[in-house]
Protein backbone atom coordinates (compact mmCIF):
# COMPACT_ATOMS: atom_id res chain seq x y z
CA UNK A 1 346.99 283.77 -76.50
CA UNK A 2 344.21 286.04 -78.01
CA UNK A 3 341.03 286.37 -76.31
CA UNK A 4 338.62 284.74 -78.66
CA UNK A 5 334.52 286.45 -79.81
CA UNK A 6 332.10 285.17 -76.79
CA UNK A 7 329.11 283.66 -79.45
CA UNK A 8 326.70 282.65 -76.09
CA UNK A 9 325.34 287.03 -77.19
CA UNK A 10 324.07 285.34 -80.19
CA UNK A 11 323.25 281.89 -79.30
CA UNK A 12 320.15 283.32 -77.58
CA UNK A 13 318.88 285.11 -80.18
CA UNK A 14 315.77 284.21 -82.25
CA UNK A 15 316.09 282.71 -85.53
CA UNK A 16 317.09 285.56 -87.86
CA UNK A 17 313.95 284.66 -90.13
CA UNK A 18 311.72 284.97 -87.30
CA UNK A 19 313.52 288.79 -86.52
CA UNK A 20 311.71 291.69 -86.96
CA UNK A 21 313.50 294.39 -89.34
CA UNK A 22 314.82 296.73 -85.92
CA UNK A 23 316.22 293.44 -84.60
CA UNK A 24 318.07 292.21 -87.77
CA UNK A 25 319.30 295.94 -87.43
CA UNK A 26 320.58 295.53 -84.16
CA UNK A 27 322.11 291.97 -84.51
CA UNK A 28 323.98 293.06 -87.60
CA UNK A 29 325.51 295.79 -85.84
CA UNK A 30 326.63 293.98 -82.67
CA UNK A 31 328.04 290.94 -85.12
CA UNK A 32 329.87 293.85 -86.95
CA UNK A 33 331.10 295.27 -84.10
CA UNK A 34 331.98 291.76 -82.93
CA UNK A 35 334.01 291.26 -86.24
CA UNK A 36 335.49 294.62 -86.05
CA UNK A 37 336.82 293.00 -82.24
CA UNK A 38 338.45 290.28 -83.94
CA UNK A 39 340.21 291.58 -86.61
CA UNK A 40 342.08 293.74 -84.00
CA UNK A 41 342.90 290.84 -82.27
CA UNK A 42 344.37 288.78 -85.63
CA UNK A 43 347.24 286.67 -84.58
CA UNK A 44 350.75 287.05 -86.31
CA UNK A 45 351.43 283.16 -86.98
CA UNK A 46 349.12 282.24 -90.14
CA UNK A 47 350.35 278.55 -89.31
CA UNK A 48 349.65 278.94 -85.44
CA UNK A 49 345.92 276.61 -83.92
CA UNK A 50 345.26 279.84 -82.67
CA UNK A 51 345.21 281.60 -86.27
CA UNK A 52 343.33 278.81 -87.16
CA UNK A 53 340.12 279.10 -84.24
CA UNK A 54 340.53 283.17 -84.91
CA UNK A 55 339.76 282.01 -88.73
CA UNK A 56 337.28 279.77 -87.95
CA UNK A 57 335.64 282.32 -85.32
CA UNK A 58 335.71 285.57 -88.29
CA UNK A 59 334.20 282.92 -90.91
CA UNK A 60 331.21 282.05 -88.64
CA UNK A 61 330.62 285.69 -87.92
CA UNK A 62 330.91 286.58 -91.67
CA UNK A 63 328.20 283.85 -92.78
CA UNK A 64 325.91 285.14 -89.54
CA UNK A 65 326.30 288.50 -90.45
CA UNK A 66 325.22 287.63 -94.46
CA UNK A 67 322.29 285.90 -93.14
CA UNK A 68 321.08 288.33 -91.58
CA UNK A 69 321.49 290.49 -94.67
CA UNK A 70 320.07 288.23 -96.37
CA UNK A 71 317.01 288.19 -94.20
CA UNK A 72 316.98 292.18 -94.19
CA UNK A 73 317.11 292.18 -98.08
CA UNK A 74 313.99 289.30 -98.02
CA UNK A 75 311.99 292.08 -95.86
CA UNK A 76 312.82 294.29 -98.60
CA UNK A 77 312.01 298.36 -98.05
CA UNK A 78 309.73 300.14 -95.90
């Protein structure tokens, strides 16, 4: 079985509205990164419960990481 994305590195974390623009920054990256992780780790069977908490795991990164663009687009430029 796949080793599955560790979320308790972003359960701690403020709410992304409350995030200064370096700390959006850094979040982003280490979600990226985290997604990046993942998708090396995709399983084979589409119809396997184990494709199925990988999907689940890469969909909740993917909204995360959109919020926080969201929240770095909101800040707009320096």
């Amino acid at each position: 079985m796949a080793e599955f994305v560790d979320f308790g590195m972003f359960a701690q974390e403020k709410d992304p509205e409350e995030m200064t623009r370096e700390e959006l920054l850094e979040t982003l990256e280490a979600v990226r990164r985290q997604i990046a992780q993942l998708d090396e780790a995709e399983p084979e069977d589409m119809e396997s419960e184990e494709y199925d908490q990988w999907g689940d795991q890469h969909e909740e990164l993917e909204d995360l990481a959109e919020e926080l663009e969201d929240c770095l687009e909101a800040l707009g430029d320096d």
